[in-house]
N, C-alpha and C. Protein backbone atom coordinates (compact mmCIF):
# COMPACT_ATOMS: atom_id res chain seq x y z
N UNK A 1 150.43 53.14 154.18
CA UNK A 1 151.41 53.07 153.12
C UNK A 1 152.64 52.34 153.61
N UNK A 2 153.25 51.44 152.72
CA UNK A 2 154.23 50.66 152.80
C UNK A 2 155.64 51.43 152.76
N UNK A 3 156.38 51.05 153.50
CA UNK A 3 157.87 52.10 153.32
C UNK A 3 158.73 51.33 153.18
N UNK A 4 159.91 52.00 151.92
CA UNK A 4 161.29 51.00 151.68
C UNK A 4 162.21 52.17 151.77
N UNK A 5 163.35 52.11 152.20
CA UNK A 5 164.55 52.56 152.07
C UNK A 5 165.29 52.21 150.92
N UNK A 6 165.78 53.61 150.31
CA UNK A 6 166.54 53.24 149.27
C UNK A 6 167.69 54.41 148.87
N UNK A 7 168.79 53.52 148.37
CA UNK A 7 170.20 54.76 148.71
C UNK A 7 170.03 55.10 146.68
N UNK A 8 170.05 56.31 146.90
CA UNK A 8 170.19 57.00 145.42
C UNK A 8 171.55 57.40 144.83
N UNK A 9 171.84 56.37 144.15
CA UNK A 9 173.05 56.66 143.34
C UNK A 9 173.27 57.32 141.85
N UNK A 10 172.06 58.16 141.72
CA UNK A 10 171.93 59.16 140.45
C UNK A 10 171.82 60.20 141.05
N UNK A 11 172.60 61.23 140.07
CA UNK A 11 172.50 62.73 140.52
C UNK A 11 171.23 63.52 140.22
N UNK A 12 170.54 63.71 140.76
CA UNK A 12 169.39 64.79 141.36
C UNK A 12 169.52 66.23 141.99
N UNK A 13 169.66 67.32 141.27
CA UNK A 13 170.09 68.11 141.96
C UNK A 13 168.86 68.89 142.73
N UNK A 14 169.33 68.85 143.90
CA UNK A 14 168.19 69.60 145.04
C UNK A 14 168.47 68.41 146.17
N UNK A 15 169.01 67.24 145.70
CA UNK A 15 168.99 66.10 147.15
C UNK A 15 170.34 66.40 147.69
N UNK A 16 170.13 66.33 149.10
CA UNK A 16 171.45 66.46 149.85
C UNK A 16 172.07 65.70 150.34
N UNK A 17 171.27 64.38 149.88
CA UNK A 17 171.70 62.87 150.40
C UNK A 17 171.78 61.91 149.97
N UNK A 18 172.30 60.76 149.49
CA UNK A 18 172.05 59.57 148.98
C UNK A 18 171.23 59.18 149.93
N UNK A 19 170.74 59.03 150.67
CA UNK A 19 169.96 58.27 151.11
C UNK A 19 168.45 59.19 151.19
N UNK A 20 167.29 58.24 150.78
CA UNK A 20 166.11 58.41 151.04
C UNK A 20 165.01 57.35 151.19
N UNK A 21 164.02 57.86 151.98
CA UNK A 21 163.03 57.10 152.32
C UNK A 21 161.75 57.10 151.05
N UNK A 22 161.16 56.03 150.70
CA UNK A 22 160.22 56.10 149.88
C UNK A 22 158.75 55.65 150.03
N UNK A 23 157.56 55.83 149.41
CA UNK A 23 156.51 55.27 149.65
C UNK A 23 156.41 53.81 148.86
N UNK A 24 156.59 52.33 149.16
CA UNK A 24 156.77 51.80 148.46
C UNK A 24 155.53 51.15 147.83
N UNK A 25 155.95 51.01 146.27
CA UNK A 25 155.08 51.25 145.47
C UNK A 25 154.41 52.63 144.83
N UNK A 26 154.83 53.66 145.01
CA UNK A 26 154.78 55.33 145.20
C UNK A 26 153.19 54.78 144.76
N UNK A 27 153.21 56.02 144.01
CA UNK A 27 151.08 56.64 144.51
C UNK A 27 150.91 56.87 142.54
N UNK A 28 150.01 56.74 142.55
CA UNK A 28 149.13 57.40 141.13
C UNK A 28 148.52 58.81 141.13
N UNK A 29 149.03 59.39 140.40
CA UNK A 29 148.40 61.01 140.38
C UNK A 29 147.34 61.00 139.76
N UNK A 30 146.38 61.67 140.17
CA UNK A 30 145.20 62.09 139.21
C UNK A 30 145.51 63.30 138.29
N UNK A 31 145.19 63.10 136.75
CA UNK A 31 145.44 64.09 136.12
C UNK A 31 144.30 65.32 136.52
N UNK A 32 142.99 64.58 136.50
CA UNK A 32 142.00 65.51 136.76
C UNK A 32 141.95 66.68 137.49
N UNK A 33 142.77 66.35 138.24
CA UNK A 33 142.86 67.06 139.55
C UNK A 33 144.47 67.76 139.75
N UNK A 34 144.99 67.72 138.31
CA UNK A 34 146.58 69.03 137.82
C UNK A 34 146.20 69.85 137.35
N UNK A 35 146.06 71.16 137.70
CA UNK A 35 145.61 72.08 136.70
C UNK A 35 147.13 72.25 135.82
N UNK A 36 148.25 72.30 135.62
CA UNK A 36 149.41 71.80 134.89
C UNK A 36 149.70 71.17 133.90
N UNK A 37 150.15 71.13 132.44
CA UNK A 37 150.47 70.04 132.10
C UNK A 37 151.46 69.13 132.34
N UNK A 38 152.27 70.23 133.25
CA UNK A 38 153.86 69.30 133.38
C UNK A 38 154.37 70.16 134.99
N UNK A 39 154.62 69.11 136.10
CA UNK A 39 155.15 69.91 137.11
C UNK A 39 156.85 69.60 137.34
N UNK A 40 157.45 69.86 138.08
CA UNK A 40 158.86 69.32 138.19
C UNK A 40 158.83 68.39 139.43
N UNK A 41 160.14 67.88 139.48
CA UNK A 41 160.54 67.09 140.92
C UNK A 41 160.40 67.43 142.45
N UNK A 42 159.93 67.13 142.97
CA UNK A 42 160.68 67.38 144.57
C UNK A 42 159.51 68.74 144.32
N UNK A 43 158.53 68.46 143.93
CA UNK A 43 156.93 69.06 144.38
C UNK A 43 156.41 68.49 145.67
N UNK A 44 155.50 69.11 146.22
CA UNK A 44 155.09 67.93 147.54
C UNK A 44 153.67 67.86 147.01
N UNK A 45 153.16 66.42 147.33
CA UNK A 45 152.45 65.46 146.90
C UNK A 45 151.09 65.88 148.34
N UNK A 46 149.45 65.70 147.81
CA UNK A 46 149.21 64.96 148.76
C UNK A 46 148.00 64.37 148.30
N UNK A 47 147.46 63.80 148.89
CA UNK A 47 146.71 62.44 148.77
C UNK A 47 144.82 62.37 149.22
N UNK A 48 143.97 62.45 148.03
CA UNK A 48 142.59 62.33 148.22
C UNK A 48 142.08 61.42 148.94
N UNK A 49 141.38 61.66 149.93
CA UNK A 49 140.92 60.60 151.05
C UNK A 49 139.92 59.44 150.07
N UNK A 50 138.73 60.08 149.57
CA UNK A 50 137.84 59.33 148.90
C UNK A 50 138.34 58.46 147.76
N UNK A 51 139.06 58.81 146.81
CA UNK A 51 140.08 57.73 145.98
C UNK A 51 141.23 57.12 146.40
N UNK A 52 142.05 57.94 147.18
CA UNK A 52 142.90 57.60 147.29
C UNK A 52 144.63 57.77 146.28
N UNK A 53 144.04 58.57 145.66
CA UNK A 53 145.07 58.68 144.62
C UNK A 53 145.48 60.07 145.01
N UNK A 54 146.78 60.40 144.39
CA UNK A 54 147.31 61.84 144.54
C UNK A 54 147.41 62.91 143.47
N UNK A 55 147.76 64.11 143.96
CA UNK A 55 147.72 65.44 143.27
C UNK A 55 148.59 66.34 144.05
N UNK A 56 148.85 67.85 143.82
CA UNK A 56 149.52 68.65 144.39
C UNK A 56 148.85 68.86 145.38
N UNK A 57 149.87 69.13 146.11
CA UNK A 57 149.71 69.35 147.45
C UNK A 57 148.88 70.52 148.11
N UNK A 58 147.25 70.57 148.17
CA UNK A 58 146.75 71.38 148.20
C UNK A 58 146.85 72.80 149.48
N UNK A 59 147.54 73.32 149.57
CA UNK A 59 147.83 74.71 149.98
C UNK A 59 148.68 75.63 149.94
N UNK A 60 148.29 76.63 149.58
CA UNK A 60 148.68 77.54 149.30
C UNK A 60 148.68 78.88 149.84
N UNK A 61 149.60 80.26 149.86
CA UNK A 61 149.47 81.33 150.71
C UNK A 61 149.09 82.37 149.49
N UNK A 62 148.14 82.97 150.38
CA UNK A 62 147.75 84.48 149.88
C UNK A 62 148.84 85.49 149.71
N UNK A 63 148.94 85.59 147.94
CA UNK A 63 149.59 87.04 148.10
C UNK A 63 149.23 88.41 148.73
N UNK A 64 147.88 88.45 148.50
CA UNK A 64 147.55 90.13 149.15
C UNK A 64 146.31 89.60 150.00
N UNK A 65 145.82 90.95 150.84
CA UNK A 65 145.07 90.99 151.86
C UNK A 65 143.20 90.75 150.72
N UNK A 66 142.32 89.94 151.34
CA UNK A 66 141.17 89.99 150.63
C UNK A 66 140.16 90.17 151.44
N UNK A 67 139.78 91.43 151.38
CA UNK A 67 138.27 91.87 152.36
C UNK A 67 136.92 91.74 151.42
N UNK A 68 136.02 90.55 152.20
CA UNK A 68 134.99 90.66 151.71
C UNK A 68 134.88 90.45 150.05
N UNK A 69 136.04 89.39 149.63
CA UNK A 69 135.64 89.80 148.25
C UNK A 69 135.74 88.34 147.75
N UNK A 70 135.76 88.13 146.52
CA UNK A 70 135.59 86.61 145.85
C UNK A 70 136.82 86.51 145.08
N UNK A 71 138.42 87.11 144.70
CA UNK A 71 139.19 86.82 144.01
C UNK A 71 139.95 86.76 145.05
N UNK A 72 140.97 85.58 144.81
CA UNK A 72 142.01 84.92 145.69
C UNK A 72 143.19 85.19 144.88
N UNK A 73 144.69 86.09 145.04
CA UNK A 73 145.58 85.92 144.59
C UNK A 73 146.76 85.10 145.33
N UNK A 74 147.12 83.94 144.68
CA UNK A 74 148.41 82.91 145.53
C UNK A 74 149.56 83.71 144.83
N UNK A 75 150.62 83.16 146.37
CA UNK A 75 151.35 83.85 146.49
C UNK A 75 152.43 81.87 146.44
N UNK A 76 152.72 82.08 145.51
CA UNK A 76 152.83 80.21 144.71
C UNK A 76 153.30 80.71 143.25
N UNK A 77 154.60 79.37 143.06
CA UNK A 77 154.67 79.67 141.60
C UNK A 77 154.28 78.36 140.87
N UNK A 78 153.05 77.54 141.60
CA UNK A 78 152.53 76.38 141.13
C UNK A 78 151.62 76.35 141.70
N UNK A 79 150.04 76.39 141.27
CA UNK A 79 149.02 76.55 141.25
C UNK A 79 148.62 74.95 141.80
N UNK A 80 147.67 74.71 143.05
CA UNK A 80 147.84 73.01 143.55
C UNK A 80 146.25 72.90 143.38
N UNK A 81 145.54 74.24 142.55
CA UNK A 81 144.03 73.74 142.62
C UNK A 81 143.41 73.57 141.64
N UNK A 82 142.06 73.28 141.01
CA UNK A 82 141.60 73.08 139.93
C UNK A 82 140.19 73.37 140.26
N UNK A 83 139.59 73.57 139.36
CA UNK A 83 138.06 74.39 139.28
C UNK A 83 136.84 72.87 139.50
N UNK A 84 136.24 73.77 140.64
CA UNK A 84 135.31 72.92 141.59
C UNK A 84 135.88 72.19 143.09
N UNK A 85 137.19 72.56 143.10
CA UNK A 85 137.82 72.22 144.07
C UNK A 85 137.06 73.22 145.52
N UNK A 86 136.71 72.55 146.46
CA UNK A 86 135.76 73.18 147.68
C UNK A 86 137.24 73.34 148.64
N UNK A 87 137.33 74.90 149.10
CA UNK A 87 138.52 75.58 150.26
C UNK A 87 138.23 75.91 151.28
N UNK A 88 139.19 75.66 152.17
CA UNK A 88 138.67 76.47 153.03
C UNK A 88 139.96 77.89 153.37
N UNK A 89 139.47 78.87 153.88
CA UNK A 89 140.03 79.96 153.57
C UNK A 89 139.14 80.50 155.16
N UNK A 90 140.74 80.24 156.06
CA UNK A 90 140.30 80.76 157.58
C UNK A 90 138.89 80.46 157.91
N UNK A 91 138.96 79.15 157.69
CA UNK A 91 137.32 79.06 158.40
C UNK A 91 136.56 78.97 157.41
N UNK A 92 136.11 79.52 156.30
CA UNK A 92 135.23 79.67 155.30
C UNK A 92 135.98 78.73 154.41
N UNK A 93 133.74 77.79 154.28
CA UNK A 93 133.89 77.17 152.90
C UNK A 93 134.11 77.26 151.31
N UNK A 94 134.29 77.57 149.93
CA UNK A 94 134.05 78.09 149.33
C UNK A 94 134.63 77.36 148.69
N UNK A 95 133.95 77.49 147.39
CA UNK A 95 134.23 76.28 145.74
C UNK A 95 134.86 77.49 144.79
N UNK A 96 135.69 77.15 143.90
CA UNK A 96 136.55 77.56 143.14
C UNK A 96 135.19 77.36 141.91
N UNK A 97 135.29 78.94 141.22
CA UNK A 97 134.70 78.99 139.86
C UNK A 97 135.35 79.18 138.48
N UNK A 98 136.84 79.50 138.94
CA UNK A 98 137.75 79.85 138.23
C UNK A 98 139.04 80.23 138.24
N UNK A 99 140.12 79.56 137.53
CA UNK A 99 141.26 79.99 137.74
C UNK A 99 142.34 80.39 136.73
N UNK A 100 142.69 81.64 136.97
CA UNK A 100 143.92 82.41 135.76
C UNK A 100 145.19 81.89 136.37
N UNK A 101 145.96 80.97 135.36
CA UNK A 101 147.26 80.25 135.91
C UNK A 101 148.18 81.51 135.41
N UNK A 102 147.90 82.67 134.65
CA UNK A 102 148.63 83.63 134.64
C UNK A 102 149.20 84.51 135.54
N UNK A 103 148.10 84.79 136.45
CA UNK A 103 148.04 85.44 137.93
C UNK A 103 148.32 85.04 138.67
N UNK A 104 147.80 83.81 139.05
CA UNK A 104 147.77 83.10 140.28
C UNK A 104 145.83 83.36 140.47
N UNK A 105 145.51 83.66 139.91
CA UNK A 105 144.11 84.00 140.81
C UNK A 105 143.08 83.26 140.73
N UNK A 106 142.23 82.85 141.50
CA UNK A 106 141.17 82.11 142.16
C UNK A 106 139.71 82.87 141.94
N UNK A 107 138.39 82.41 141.78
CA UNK A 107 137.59 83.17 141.79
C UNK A 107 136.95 82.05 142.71
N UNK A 108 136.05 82.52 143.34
CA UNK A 108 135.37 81.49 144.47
C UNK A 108 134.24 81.94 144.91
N UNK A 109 132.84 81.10 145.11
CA UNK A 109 131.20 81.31 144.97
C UNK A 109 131.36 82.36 145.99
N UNK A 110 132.06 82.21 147.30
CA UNK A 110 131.42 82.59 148.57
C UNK A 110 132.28 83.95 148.65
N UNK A 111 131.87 85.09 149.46
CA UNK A 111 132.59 86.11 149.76
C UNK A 111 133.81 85.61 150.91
N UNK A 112 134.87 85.88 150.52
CA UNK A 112 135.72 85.73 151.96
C UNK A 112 137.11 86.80 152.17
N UNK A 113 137.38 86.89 153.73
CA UNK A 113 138.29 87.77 153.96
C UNK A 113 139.24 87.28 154.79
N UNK A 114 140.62 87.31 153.73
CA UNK A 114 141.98 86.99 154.31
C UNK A 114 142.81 87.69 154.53
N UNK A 115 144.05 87.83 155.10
CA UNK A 115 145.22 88.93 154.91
C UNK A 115 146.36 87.80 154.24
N UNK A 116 147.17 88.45 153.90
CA UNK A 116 148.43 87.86 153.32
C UNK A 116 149.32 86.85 154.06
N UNK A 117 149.69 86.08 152.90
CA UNK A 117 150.16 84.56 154.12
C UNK A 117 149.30 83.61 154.56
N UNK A 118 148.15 83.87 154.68
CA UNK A 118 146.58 83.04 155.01
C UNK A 118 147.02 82.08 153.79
N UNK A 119 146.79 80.67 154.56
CA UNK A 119 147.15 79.48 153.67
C UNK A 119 145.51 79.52 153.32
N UNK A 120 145.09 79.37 151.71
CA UNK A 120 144.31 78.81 151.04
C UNK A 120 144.21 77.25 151.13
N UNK A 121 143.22 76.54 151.66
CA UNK A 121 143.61 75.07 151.88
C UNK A 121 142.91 74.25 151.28
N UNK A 122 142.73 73.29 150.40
CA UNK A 122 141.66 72.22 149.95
C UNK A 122 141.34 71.45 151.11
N UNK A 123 140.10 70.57 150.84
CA UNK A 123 139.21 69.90 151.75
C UNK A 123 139.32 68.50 151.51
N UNK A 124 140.04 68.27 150.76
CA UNK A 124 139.91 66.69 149.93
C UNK A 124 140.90 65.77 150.87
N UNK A 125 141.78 65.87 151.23
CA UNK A 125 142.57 65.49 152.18
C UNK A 125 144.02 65.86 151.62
N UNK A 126 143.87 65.93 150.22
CA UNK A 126 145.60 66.99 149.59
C UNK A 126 146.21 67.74 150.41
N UNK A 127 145.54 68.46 151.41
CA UNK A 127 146.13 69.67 152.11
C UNK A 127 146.94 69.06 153.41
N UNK A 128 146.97 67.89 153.60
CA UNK A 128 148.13 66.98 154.32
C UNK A 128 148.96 66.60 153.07
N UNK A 129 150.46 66.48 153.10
CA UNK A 129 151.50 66.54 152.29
C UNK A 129 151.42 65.11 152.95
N UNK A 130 152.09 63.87 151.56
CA UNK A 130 152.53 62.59 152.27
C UNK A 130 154.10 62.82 151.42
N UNK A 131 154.17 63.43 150.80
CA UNK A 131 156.19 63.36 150.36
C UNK A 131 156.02 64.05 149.14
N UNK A 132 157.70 64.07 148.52
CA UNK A 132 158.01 64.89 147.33
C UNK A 132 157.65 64.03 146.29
N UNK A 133 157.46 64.42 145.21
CA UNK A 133 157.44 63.54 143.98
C UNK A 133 159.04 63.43 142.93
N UNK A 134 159.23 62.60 143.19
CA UNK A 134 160.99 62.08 142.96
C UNK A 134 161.59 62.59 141.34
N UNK A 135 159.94 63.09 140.49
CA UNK A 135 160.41 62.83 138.88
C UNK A 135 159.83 63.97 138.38
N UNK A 136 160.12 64.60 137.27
CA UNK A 136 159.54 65.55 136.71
C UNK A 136 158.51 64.72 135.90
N UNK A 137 157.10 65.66 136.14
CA UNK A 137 156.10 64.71 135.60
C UNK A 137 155.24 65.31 134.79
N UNK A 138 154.70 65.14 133.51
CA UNK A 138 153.94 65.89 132.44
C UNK A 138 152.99 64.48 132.16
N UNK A 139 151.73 65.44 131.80
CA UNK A 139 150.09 65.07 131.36
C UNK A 139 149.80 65.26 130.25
N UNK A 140 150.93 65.64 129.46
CA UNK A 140 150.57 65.76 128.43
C UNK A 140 150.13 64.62 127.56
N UNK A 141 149.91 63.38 127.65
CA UNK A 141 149.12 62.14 126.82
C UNK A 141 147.64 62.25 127.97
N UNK A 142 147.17 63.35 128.90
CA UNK A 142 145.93 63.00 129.55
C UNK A 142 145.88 62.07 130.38
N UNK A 143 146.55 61.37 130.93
CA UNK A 143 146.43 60.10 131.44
C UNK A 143 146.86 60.06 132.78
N UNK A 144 146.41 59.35 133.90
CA UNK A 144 146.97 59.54 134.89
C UNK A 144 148.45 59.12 135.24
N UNK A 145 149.29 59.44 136.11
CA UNK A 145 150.78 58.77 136.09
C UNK A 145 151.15 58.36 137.85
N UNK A 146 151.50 56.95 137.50
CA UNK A 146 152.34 56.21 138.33
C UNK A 146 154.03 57.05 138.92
N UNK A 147 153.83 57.50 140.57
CA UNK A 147 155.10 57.99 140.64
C UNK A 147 155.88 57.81 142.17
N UNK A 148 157.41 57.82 141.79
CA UNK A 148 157.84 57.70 143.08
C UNK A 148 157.71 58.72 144.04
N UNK A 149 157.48 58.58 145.12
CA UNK A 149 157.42 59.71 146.34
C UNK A 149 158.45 59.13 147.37
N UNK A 150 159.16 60.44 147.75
CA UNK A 150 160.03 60.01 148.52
C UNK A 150 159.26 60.68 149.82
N UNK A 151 159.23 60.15 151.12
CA UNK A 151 158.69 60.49 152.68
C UNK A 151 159.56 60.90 153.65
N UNK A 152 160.78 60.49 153.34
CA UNK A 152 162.23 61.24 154.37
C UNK A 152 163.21 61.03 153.35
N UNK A 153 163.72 62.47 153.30
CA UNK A 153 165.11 62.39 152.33
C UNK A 153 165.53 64.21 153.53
N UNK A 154 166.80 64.63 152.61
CA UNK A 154 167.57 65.25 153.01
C UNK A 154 167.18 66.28 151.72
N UNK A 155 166.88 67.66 151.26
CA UNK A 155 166.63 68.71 149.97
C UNK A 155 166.75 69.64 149.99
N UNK A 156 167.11 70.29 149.28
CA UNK A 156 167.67 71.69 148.74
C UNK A 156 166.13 72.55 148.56
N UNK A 157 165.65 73.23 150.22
CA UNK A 157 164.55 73.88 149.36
C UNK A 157 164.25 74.69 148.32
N UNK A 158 165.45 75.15 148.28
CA UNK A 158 165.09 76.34 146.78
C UNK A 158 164.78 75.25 145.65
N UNK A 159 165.13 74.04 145.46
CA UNK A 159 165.05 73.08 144.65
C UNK A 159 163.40 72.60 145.06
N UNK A 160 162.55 72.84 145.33
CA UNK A 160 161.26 72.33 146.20
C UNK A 160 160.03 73.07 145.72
N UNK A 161 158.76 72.38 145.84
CA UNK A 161 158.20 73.75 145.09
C UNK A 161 156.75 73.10 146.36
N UNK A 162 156.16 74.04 146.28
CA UNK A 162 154.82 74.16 147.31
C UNK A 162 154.79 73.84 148.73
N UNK A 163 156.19 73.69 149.14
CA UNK A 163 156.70 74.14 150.52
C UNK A 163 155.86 75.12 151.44
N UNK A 164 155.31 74.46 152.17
CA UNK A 164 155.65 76.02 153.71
C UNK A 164 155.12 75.29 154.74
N UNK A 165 155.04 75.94 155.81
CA UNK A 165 154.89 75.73 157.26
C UNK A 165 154.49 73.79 157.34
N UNK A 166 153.38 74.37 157.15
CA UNK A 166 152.58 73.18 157.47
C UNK A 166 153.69 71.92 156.67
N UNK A 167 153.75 71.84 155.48
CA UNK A 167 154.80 71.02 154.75
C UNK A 167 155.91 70.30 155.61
N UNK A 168 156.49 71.43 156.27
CA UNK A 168 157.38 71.14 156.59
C UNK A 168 157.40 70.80 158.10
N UNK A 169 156.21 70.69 158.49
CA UNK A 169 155.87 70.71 160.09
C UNK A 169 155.56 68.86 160.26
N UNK A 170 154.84 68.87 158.64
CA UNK A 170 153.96 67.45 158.58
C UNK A 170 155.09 66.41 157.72
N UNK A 171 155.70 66.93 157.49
CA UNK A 171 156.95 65.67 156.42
C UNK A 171 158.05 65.40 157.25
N UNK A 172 158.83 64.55 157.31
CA UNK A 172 159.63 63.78 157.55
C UNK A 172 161.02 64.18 156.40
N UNK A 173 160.93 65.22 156.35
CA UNK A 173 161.84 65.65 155.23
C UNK A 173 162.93 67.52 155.79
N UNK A 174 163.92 66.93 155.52
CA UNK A 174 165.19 67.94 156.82
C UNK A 174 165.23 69.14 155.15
N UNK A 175 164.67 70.01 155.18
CA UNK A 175 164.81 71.02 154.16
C UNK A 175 166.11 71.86 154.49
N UNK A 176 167.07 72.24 153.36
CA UNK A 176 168.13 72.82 153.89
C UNK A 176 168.72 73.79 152.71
């Protein structure tokens, strides 16, 4: 991916900087692959190996402990998966059969056992973050959307959404 620097002279609230780094030319989201119709800004992005196009940033943490069982509750207030999506979950493979965006909850073919905090991870290559998505973005015409990603900026995490460890281990981005 191509990189441009660019100083932001519109107010954005959650940036702590005029200055940010961008993906230039940003990325195309797959709608297919939002379970959402509409997410907000300064989401973290990541990117399908086999197309090449992007979606939310696939991982997520377990709200509660799961022994031996097939329902996954995230502990997320933005859901980064969609049904048929293949996880892995500590080691174990397992395909998504269903998901309540009410709950948070996951239903998945294979039996598996997590404790809380256990990042739920996709396999697609999403579960590496490449940056935030700069715009509030809605699907509602179905269609896929063209968007800026920023790769190093300065942000207000409470302003941030699908943040954690790994996110912030793998981005180029000073959360504050």
């Amino acid at each position: 991916m191509d990189i441009k620097e660019t100083t932001f002279d519109g107010q954005a609230p959650g940036l702590d900087s005029s200055m940010l780094r961008t993906i230039t030319g940003g990325v195309t989201l797959d709608v297919s692959l939002v379970p959402h119709t509409r997410f907000k800004r300064f989401t973290v992005l990541g990117q399908v190996t086999a197309t090449g196009k992007a979606r939310l940033y696939g991982s997520a943490p377990l709200a509660s402990d799961v022994s031996s069982g097939t329902t996954l509750t995230l502990d997320s207030a933005l859901c980064p998966f969609v049904v048929g999506d293949t996880l892995d979950v500590e080691g174990t493979d397992t395909t998504i059969t269903a998901i309540d965006l009410d709950t948070m909850e996951l239903t998945v073919d294979t039996v598996v056992s997590a404790v809380t905090g256990d990042l739920v991870k996709n396999t697609d290559g999403s579960e590496t973050p490449i940056g935030l998505c700069l715009v509030d973005v809605s699907f509602a015409d179905g269609r896929d959307k063209h968007v800026g990603v920023a790769d190093w900026a300065r942000v207000s995490e409470a302003a941030c959404f699908l943040v954690d460890a790994d996110a912030k281990s793998n981005l180029d981005i000073k959360f504050v």
